[in-house]
C-alpha atoms as a PDB file:
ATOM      1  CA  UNK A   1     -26.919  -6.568  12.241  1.00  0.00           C
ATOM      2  CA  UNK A   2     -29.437  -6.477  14.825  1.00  0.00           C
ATOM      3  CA  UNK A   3     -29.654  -5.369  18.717  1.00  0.00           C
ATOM      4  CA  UNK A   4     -32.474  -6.160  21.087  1.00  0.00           C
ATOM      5  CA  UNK A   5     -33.378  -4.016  23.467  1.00  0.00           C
ATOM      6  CA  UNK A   6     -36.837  -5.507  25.789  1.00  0.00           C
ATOM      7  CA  UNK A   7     -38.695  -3.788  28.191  1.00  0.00           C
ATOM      8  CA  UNK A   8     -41.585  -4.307  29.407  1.00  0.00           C
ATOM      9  CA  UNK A   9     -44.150  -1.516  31.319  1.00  0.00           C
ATOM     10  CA  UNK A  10     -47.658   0.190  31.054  1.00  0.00           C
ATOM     11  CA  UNK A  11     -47.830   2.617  29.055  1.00  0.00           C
ATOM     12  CA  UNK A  12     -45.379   1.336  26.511  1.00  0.00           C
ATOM     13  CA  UNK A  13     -42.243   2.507  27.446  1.00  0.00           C
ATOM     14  CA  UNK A  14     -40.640   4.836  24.952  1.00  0.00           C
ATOM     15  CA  UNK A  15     -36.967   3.543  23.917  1.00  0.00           C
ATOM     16  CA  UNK A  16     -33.995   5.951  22.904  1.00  0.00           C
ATOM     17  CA  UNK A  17     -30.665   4.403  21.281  1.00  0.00           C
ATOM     18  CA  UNK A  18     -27.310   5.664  21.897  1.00  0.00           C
ATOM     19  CA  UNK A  19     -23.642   4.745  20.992  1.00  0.00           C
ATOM     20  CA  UNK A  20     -20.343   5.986  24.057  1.00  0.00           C
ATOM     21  CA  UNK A  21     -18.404   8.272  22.744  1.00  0.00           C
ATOM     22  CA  UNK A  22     -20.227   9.180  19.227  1.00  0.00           C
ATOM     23  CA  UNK A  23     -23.183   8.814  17.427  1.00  0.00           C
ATOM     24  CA  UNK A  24     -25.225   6.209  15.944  1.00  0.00           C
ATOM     25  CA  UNK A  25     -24.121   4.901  12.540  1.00  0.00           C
ATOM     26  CA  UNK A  26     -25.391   7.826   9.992  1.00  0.00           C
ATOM     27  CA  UNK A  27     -27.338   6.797   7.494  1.00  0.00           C
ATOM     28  CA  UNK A  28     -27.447   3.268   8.163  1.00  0.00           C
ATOM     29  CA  UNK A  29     -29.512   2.499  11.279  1.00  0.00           C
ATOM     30  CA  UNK A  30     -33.164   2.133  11.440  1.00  0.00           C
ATOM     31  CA  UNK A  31     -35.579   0.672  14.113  1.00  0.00           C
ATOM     32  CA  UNK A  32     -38.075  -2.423  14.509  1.00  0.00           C
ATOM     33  CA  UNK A  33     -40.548  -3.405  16.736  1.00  0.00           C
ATOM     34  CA  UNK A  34     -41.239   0.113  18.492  1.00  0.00           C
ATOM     35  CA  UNK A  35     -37.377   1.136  18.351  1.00  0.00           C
ATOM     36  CA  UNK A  36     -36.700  -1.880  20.888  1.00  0.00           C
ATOM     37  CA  UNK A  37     -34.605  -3.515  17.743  1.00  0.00           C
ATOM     38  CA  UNK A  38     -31.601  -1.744  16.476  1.00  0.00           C
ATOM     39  CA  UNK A  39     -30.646  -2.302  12.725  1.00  0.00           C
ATOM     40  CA  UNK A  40     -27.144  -1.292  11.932  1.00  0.00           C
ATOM     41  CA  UNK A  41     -26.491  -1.822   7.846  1.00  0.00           C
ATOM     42  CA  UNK A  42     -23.269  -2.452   6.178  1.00  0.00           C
ATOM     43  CA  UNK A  43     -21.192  -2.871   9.524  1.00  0.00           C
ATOM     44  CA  UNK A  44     -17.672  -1.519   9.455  1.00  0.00           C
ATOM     45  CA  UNK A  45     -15.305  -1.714  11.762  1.00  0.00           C
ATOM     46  CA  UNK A  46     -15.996   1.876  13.217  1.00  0.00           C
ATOM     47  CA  UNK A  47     -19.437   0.227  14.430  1.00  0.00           C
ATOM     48  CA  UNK A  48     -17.437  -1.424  17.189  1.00  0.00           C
ATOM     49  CA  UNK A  49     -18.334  -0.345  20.713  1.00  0.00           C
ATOM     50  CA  UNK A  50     -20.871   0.215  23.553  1.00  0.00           C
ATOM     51  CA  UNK A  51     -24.615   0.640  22.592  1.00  0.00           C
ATOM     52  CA  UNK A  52     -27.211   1.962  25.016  1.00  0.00           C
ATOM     53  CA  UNK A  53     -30.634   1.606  24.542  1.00  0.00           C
ATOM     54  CA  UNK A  54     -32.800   3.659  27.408  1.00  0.00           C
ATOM     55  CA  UNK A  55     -36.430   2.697  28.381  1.00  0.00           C
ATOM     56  CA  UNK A  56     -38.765   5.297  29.840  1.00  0.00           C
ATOM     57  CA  UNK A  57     -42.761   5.594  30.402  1.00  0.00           C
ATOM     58  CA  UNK A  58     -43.218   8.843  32.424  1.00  0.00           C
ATOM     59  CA  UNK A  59     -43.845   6.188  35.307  1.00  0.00           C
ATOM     60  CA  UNK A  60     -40.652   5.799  37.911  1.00  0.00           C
ATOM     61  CA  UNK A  61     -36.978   5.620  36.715  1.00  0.00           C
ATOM     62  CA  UNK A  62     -36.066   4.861  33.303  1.00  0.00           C
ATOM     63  CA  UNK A  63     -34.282   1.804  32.321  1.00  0.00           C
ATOM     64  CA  UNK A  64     -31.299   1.365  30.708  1.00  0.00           C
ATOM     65  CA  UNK A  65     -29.172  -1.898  29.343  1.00  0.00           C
ATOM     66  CA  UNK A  66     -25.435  -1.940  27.541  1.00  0.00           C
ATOM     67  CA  UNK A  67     -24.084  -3.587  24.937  1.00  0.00           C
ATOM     68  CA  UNK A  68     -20.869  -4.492  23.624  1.00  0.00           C
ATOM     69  CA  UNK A  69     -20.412  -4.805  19.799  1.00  0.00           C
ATOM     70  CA  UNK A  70     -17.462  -6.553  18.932  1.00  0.00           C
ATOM     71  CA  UNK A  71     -17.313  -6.118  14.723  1.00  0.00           C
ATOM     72  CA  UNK A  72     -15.386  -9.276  12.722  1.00  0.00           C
ATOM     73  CA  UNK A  73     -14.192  -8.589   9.582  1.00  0.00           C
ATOM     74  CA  UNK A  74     -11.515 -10.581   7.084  1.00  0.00           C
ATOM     75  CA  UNK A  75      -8.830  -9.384   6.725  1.00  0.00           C
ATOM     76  CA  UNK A  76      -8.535  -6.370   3.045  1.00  0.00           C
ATOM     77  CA  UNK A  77      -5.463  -4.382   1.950  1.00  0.00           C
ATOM     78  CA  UNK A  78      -4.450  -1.488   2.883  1.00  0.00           C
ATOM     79  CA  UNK A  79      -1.322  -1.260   0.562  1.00  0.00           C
ATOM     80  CA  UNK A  80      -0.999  -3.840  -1.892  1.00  0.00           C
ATOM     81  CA  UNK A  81       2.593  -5.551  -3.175  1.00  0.00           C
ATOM     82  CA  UNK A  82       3.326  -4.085  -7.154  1.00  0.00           C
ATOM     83  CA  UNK A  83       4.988  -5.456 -10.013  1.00  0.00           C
ATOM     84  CA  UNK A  84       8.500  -4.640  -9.893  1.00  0.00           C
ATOM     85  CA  UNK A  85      10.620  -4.434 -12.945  1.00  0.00           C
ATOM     86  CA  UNK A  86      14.056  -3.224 -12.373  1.00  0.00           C
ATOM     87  CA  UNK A  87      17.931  -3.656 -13.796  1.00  0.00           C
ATOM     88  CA  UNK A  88      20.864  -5.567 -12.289  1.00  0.00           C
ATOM     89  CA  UNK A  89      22.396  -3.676  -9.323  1.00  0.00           C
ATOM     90  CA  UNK A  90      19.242  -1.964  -8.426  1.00  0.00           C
ATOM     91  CA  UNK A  91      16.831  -1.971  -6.000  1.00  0.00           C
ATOM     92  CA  UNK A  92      13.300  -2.798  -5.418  1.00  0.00           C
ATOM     93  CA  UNK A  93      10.662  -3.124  -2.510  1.00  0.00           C
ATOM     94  CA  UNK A  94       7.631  -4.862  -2.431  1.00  0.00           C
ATOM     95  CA  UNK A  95       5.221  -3.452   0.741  1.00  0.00           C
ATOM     96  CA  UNK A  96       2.064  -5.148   1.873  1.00  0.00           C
ATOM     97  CA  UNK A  97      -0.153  -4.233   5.007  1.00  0.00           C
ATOM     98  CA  UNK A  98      -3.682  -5.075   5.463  1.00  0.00           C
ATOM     99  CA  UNK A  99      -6.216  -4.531   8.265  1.00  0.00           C
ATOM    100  CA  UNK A 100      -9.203  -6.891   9.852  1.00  0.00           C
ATOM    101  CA  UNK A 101     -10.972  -7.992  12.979  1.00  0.00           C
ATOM    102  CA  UNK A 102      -8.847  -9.748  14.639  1.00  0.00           C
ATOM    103  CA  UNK A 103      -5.601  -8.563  13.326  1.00  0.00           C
ATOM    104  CA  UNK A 104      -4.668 -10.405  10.595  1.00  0.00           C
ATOM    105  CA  UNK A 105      -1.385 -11.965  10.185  1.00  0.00           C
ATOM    106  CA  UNK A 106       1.246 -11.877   6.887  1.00  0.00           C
ATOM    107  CA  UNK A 107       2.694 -14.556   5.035  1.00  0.00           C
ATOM    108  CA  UNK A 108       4.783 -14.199   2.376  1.00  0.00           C
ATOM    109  CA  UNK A 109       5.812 -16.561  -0.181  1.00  0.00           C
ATOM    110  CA  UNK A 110       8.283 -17.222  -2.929  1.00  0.00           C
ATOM    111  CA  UNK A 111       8.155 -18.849  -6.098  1.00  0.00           C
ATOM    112  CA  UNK A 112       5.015 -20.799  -4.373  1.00  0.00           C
ATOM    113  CA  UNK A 113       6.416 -21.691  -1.343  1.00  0.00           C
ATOM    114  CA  UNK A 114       6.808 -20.034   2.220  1.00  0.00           C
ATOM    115  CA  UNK A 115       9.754 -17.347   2.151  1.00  0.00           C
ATOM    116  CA  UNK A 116      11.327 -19.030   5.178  1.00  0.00           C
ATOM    117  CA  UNK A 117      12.027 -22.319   3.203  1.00  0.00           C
ATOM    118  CA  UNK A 118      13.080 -19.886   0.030  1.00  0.00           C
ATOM    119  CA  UNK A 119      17.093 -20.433  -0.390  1.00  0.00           C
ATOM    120  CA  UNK A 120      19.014 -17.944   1.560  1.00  0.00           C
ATOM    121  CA  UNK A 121      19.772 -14.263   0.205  1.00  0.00           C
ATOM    122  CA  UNK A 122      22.084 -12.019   1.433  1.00  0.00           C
ATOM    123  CA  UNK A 123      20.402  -8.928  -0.082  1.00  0.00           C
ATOM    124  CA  UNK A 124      16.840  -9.756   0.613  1.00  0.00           C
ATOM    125  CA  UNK A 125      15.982  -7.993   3.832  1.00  0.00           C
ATOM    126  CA  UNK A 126      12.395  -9.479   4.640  1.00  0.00           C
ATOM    127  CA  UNK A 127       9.999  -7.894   7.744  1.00  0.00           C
ATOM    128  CA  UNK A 128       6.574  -8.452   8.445  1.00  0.00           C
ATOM    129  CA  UNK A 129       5.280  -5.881   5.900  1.00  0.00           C
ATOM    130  CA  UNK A 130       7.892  -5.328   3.664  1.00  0.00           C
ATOM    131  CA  UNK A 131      10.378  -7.382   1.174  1.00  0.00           C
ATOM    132  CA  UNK A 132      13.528  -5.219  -0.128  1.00  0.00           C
ATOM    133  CA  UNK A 133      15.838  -6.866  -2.151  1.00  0.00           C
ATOM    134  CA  UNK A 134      19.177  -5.096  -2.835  1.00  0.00           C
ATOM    135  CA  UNK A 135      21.562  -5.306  -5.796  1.00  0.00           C
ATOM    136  CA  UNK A 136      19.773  -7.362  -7.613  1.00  0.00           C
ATOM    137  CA  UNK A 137      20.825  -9.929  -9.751  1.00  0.00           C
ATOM    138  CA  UNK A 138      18.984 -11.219 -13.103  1.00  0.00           C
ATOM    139  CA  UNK A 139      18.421 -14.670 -10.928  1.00  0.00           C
ATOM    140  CA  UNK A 140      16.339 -12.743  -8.531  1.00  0.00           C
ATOM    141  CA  UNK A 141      13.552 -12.692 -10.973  1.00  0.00           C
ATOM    142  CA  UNK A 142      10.547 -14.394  -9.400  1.00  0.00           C
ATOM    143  CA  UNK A 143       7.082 -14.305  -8.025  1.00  0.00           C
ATOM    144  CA  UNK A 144       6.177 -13.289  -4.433  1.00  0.00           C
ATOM    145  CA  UNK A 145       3.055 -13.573  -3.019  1.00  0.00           C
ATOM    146  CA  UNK A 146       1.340 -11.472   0.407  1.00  0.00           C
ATOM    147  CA  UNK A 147      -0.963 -13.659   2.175  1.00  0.00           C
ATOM    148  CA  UNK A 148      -2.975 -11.760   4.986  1.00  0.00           C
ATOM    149  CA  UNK A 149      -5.123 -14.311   7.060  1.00  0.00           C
ATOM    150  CA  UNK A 150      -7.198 -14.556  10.157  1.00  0.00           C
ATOM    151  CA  UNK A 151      -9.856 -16.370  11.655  1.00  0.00           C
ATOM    152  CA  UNK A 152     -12.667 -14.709   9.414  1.00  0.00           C
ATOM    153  CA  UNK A 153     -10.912 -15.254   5.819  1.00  0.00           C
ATOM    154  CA  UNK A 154      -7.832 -14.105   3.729  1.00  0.00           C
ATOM    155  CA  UNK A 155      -6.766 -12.114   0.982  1.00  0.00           C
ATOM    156  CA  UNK A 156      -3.547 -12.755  -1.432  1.00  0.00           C
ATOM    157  CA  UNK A 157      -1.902 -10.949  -4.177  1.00  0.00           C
ATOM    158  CA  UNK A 158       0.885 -12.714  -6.159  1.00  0.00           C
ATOM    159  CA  UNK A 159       3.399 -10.356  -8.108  1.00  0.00           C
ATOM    160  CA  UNK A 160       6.261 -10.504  -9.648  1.00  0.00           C
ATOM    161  CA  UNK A 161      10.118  -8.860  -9.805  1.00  0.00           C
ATOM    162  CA  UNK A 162      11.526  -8.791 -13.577  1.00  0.00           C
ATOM    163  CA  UNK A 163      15.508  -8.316 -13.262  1.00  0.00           C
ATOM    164  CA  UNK A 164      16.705  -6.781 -16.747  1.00  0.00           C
ATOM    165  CA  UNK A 165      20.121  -6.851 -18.271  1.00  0.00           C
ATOM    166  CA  UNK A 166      20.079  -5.017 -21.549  1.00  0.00           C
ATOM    167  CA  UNK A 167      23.775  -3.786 -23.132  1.00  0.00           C
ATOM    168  CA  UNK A 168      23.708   0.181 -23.156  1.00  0.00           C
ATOM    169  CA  UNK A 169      21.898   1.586 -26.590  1.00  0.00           C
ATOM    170  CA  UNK A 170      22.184   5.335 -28.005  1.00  0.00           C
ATOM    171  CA  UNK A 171      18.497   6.060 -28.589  1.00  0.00           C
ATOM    172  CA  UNK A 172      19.545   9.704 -29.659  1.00  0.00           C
ATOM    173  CA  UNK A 173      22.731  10.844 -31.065  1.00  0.00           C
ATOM    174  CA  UNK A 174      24.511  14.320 -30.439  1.00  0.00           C
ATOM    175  CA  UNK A 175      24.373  16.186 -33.931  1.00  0.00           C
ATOM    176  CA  UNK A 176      27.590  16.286 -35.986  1.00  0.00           C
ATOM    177  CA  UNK A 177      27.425  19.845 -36.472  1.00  0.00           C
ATOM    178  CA  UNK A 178      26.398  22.413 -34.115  1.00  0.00           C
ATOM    179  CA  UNK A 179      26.880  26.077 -33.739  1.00  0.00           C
ATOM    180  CA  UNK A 180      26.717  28.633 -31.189  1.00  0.00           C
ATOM    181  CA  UNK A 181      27.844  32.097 -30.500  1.00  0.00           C
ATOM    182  CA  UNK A 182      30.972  33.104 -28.604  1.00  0.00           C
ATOM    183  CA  UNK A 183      30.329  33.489 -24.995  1.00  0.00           C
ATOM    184  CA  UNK A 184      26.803  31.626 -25.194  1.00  0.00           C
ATOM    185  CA  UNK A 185      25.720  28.074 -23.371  1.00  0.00           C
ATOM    186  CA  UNK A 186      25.311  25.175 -25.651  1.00  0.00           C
ATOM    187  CA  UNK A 187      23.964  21.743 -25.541  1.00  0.00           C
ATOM    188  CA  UNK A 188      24.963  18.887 -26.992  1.00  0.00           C
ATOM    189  CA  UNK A 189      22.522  15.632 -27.099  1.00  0.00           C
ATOM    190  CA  UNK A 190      23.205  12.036 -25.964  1.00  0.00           C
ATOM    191  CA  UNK A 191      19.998   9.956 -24.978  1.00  0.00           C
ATOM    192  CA  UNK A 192      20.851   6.090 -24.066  1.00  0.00           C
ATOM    193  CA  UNK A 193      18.816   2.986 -23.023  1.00  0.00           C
ATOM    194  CA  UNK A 194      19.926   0.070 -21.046  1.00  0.00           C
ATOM    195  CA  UNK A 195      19.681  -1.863 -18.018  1.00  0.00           C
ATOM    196  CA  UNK A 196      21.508  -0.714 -16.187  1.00  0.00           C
ATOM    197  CA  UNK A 197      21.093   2.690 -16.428  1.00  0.00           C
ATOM    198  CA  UNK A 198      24.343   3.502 -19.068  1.00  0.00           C
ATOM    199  CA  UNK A 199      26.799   6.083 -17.360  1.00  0.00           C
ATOM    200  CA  UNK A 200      27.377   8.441 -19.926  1.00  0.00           C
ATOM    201  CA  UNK A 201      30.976  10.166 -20.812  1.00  0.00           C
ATOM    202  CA  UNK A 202      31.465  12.706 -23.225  1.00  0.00           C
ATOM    203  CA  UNK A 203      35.213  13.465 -24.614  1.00  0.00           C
ATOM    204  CA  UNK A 204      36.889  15.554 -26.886  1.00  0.00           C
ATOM    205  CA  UNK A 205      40.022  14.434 -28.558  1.00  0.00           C
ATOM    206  CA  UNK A 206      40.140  11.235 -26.517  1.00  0.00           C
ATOM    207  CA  UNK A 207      39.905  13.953 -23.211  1.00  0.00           C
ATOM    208  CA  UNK A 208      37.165  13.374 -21.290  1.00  0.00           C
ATOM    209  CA  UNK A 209      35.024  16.520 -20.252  1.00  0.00           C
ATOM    210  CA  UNK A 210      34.235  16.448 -16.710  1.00  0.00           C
ATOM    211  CA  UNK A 211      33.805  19.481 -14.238  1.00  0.00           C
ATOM    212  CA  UNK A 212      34.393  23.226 -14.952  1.00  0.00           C
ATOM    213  CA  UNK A 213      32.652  24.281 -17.783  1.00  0.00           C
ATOM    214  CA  UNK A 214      31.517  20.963 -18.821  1.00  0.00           C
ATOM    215  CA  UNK A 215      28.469  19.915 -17.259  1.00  0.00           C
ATOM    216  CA  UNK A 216      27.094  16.309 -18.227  1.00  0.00           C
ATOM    217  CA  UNK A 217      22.889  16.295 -17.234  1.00  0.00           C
ATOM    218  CA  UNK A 218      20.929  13.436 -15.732  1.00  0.00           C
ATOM    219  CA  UNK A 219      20.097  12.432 -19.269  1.00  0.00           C
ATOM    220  CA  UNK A 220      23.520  12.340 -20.472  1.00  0.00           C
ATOM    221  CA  UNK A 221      23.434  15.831 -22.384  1.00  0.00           C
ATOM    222  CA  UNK A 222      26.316  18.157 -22.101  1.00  0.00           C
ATOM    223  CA  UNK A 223      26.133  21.416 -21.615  1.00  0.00           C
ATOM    224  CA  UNK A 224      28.765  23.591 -22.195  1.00  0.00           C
ATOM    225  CA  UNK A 225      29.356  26.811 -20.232  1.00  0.00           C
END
């Protein structure tokens, strides 16, 4: 990107480049023709604002001109929508925001299709630049897709939500035996799988153990006091 800056005078008048309220781009500016042209590489949005240039000769008052860069730019992620894979009952959230010059605007879709003409669900709460569905059911499963537009270009992502339903499944039984000394803390072993997460109970003599000494983990152990 280049600025002019023309003045004429005798001797050649001397020009000086400056950017309100900061410096010039480091590293990416150089000069033509005398310093009266003003390369800027790689423009970003921080480039944006008012650029002086300042002519001066030693004869009179120097010179000066403004002017106002204005910096377009399609639109790019910020935070990008994830593939979701979750159980029945839970929850998931897909989050998108982008950033460009002007302001870009998001559009999601469903299964293809605008989410506005997507059949009604109670438990999808939708915003601008976030999708949260709530206790989700296996017929959730689906594609969405963030579409961030304006007058420069667009960028999409398309993901997906996978809703499982798999019946719970001891991946790692307690031991039969297991001993311990009088007085001491012991643990007994129960691992599970499923989808839902499996709510494990443990039970002795058809009794379930709950409270007091019996303390049942996150994991489903249970630890004995």
């Amino acid at each position: 990107m280049k600025l002019w800056c023309v003045f004429g005078g005798t001797p050649l008048p001397e020009i000086r480049w400056r950017k309100a309220g900061g410096a010039l781009p480091w590293g990416r500016t150089t000069y033509d023709n005398y310093g009266k042209t003003l390369v800027i590489k790689h423009v970003d949005f921080e480039d944006a604002g008012d650029y002086t240039c300042e002519a001066s000769n030693g004869v009179g008052q120097a010179k000066s001109y403004s002017i106002a860069l204005e910096v377009l730019a399609k639109p790019r992620f910020i935070i990008e929508p994830e593939h979701q894979t979750a159980a029945e009952g839970e929850e998931v959230t897909f989050e998108c925001k982008a950033d460009g010059k002007p302001t870009p605007e998001i559009k999601w879709i469903h299964n293809g299709k605008p989410i506005q003409t997507a059949k009604y669900n109670a438990n999808r709460i939708i915003t601008p630049e976030r999708i949260t569905i709530k206790n989700l059911k296996k017929s959730d499963t689906g594609n969405y897709g963030c579409n961030a537009t304006n007058s420069v270009g667009y960028v999409y992502k398309d993901v997906y939500v996978n809703v499982l339903a798999l019946p719970p499944e001891i991946t790692k039984a307690p031991q039969e035996n297991a001993r311990t000394v009088d007085g001491q803390e012991v643990t007994l072993s129960c691992r599970t799988f499923g989808a839902p997460k499996p709510i494990v109970k443990w039970f002795h003599d058809n009794d379930e153990l709950t409270g007091g000494r019996y303390i049942i983990t996150p994991l489903g152990d249970l630890r004995i006091k």
